[in-house]
C-alpha atoms as a PDB file:
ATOM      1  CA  UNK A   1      50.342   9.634 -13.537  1.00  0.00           C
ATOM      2  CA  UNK A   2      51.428  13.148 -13.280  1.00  0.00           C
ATOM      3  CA  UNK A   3      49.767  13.162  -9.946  1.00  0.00           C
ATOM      4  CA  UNK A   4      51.689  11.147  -8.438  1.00  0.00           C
ATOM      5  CA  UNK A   5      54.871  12.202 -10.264  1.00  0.00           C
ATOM      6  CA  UNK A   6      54.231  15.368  -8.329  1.00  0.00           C
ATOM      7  CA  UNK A   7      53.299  13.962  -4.919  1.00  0.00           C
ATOM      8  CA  UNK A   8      56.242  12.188  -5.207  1.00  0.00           C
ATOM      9  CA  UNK A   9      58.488  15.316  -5.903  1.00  0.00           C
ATOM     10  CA  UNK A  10      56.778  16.977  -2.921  1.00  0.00           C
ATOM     11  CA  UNK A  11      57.522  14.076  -0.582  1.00  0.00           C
ATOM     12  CA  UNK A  12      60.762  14.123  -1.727  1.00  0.00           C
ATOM     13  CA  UNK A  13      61.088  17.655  -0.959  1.00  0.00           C
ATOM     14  CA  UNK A  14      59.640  17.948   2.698  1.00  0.00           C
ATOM     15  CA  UNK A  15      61.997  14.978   3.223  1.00  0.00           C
ATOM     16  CA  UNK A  16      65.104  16.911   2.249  1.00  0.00           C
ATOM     17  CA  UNK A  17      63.956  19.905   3.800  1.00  0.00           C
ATOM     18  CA  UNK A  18      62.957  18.221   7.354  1.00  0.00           C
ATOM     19  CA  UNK A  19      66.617  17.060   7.317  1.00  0.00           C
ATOM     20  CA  UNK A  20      67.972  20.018   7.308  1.00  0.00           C
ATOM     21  CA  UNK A  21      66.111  22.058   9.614  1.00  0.00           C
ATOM     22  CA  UNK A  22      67.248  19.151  12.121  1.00  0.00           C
ATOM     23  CA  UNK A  23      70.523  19.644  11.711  1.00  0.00           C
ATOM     24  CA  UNK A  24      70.111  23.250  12.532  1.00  0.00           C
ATOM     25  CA  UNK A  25      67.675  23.247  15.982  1.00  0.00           C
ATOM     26  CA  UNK A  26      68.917  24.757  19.041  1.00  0.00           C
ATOM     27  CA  UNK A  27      68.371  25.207  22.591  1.00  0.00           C
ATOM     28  CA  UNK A  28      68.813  28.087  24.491  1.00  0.00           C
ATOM     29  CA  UNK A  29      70.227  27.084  28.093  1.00  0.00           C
ATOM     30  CA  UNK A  30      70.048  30.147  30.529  1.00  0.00           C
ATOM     31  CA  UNK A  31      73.040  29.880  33.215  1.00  0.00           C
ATOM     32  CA  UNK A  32      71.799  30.844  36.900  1.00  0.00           C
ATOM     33  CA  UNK A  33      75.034  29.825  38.476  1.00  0.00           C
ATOM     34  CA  UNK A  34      78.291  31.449  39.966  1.00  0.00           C
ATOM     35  CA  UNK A  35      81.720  32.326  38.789  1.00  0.00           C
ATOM     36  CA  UNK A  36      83.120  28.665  39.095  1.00  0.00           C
ATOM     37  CA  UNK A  37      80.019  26.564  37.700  1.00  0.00           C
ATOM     38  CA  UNK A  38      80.637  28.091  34.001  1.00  0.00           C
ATOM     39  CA  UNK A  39      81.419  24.908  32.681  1.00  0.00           C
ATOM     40  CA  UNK A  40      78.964  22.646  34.961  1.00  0.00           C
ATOM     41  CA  UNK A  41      75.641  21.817  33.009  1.00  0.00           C
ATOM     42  CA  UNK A  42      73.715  21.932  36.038  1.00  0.00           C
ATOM     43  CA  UNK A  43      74.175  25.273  36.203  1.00  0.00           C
ATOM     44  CA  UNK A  44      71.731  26.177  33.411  1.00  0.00           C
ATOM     45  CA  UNK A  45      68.489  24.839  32.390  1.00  0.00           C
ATOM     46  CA  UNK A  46      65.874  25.857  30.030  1.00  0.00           C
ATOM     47  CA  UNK A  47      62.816  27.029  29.543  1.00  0.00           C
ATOM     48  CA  UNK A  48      63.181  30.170  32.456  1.00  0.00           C
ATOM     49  CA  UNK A  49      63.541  33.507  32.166  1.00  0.00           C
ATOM     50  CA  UNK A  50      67.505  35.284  32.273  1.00  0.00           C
ATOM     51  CA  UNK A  51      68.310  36.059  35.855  1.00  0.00           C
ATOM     52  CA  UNK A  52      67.722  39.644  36.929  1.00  0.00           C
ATOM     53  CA  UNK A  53      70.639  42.123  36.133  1.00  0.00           C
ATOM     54  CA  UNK A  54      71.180  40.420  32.811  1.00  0.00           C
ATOM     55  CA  UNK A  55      72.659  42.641  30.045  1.00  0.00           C
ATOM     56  CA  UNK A  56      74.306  45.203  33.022  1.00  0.00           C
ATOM     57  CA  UNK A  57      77.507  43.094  33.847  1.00  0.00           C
ATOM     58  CA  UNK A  58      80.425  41.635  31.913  1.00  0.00           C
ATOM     59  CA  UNK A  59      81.710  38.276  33.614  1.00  0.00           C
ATOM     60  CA  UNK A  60      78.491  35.972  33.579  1.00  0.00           C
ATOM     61  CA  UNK A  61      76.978  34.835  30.872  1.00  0.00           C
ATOM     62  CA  UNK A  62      72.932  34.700  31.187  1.00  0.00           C
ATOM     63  CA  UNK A  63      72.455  32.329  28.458  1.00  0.00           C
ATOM     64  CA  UNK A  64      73.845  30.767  25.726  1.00  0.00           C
ATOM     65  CA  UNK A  65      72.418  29.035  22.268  1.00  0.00           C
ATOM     66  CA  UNK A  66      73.871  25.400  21.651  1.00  0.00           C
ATOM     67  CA  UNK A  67      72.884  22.520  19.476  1.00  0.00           C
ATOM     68  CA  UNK A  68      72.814  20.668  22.794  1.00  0.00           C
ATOM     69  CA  UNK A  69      69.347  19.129  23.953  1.00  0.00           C
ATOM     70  CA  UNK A  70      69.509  17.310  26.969  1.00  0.00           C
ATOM     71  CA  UNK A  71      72.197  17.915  29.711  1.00  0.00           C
ATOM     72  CA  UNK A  72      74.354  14.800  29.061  1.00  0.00           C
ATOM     73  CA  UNK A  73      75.144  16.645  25.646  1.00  0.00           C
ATOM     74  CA  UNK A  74      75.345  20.800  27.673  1.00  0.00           C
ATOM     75  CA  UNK A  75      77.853  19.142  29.678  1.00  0.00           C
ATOM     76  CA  UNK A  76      80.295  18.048  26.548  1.00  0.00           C
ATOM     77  CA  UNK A  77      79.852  21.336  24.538  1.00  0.00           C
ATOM     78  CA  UNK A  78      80.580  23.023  27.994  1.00  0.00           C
ATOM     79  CA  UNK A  79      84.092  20.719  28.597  1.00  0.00           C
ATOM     80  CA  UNK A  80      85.135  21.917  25.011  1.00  0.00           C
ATOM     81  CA  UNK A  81      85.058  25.505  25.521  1.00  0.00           C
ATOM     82  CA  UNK A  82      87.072  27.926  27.387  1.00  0.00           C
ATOM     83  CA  UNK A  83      84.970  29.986  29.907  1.00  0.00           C
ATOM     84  CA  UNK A  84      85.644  33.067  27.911  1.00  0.00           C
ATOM     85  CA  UNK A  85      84.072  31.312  25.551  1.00  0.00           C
ATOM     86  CA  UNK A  86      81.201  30.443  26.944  1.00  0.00           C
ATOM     87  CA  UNK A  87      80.912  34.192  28.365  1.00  0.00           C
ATOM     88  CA  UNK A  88      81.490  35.287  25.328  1.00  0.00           C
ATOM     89  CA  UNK A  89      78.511  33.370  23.526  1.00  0.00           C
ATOM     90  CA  UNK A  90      76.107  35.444  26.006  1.00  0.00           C
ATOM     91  CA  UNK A  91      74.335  38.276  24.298  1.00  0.00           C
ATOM     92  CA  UNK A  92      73.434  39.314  27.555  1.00  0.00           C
ATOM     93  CA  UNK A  93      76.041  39.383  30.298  1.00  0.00           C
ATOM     94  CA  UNK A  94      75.706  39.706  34.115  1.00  0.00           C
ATOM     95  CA  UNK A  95      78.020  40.134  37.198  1.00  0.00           C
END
């Protein structure tokens, strides 16, 4: 009986804890675009490395960390942010 007392409280607790590591994933979407595509989701993808002079400029970002996993979803976090937002998210910025 205790056994399964305690499977069931570890269950319960990888259950809980899966939940909230969910809720907290994110994707980092590196921009290889121009000036006006800022806000246009098919200027950044993932999975590539930050364009060259990254981290030597000021008005482009060269990536940014979102919740946002596909495109569809880039594209409406992009609409609700200025662009100095979105430059400003960027560790790293370029010219």
């Amino acid at each position: 009986m205790k056994k399964y007392i305690l499977s069931t409280a570890v269950i319960a607790l990888a259950v809980i804890g899966s939940a909230f590591t969910n809720a907290r994933r994110t994707t980092t979407w590196v921009f290889t675009g121009n000036a006006s595509q800022i806000k246009s989701a098919s200027a950044y993808q993932q999975g590539i490395p930050e364009p060259a002079g990254c981290g030597s400029g000021t008005t482009l970002p060269c990536s940014i960390v979102t919740s946002a996993s596909n495109q569809t979803d880039l594209q409406t976090f992009l609409t609700s942010q200025s662009e100095e937002a979105i430059v400003e998210m960027s560790d790293n910025k370029r010219n």
